[in-house]
Protein backbone atom coordinates (compact mmCIF):
# COMPACT_ATOMS: atom_id res chain seq x y z
CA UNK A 1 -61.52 -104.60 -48.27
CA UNK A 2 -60.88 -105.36 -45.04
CA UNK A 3 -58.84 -107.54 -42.88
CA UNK A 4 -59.46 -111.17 -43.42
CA UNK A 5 -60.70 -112.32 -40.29
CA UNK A 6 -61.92 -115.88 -41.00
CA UNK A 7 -60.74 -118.49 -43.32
CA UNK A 8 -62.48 -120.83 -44.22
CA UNK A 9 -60.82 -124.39 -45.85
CA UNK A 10 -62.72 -126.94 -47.57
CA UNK A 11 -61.05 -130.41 -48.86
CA UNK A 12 -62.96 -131.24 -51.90
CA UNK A 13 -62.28 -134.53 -53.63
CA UNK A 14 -64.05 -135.66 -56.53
CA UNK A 15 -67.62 -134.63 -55.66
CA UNK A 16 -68.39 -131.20 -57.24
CA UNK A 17 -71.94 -131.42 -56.01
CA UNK A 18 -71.01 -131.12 -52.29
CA UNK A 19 -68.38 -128.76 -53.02
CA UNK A 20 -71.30 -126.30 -54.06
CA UNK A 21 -73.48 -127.07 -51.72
CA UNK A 22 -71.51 -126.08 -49.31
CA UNK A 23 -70.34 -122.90 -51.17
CA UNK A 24 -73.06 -121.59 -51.41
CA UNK A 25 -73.65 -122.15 -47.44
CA UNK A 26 -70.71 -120.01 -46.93
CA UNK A 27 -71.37 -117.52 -49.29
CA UNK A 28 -74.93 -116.68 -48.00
CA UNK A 29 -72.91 -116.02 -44.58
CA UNK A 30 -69.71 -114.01 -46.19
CA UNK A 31 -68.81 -110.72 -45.06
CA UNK A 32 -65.84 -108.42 -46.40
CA UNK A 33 -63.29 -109.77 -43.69
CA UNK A 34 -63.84 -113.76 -44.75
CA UNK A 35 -61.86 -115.99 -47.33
CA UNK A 36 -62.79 -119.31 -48.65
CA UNK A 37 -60.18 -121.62 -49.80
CA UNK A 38 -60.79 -124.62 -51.56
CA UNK A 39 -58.17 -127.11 -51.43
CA UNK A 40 -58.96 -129.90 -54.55
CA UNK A 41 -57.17 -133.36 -54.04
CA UNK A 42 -56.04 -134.44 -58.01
CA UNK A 43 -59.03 -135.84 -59.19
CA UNK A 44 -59.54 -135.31 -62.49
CA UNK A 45 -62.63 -133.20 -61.78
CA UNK A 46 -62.92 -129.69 -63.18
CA UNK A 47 -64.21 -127.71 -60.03
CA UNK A 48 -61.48 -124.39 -60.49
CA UNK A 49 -64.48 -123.23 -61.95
CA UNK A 50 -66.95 -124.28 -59.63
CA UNK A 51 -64.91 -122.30 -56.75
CA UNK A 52 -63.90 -119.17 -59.07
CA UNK A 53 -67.66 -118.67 -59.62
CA UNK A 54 -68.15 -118.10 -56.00
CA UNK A 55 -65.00 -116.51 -54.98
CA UNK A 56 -63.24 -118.98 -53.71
CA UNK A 57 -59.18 -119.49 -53.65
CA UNK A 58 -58.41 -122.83 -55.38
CA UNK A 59 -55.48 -125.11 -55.35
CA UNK A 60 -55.22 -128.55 -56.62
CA UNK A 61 -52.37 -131.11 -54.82
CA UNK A 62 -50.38 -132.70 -57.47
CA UNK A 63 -50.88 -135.72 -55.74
CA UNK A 64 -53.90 -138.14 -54.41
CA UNK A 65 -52.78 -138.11 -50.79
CA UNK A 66 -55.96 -139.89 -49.90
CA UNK A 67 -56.26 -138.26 -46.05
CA UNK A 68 -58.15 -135.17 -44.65
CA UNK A 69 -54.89 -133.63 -43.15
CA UNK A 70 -52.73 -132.77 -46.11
CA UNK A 71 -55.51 -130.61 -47.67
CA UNK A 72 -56.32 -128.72 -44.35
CA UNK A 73 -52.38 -128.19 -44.16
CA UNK A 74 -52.11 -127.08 -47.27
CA UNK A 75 -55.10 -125.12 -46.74
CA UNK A 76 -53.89 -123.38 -43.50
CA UNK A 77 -50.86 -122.36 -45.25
CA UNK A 78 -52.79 -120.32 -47.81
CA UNK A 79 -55.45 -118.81 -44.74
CA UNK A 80 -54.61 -115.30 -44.35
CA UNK A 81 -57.38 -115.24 -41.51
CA UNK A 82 -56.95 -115.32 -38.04
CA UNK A 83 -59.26 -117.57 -37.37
């Protein structure tokens, strides 16, 4: 595999139908040097699956922080991409 290139984060909170929507946008795009992370605010929603089935990283807070930044931070941390 190649260098990861490209990261791309998603914030996914309690609505597994857009989550997989939009992974399989990214996933008709993905080449070797891309990563998806999905970052899953505690919702009681199984989607590790949803996001293992398409290759996706997956971490769920241990928290409901409620706000868009804390996932993409938490996101960014994980990104091994440079972009």
């Amino acid at each position: 595999m190649s260098e990861i290139k490209l990261s791309f984060i998603i914030n996914a909170y309690d609505r597994p139908n857009y989550l997989e929507n939009t992974l399989k946008t990214i996933k008709g795009q993905i080449r070797d040097d891309m990563e998806i992370i999905v970052v899953v605010d505690k919702t009681g929603q199984n989607m590790k699956e949803l996001a293992d089935s398409y290759g996706a990283s997956y971490y769920e807070t241990t928290y409901r922080c409620g706000d868009i930044g804390t996932p993409q931070n938490v996101g960014a941390k994980m990104a091994r991409g440079e972009y």
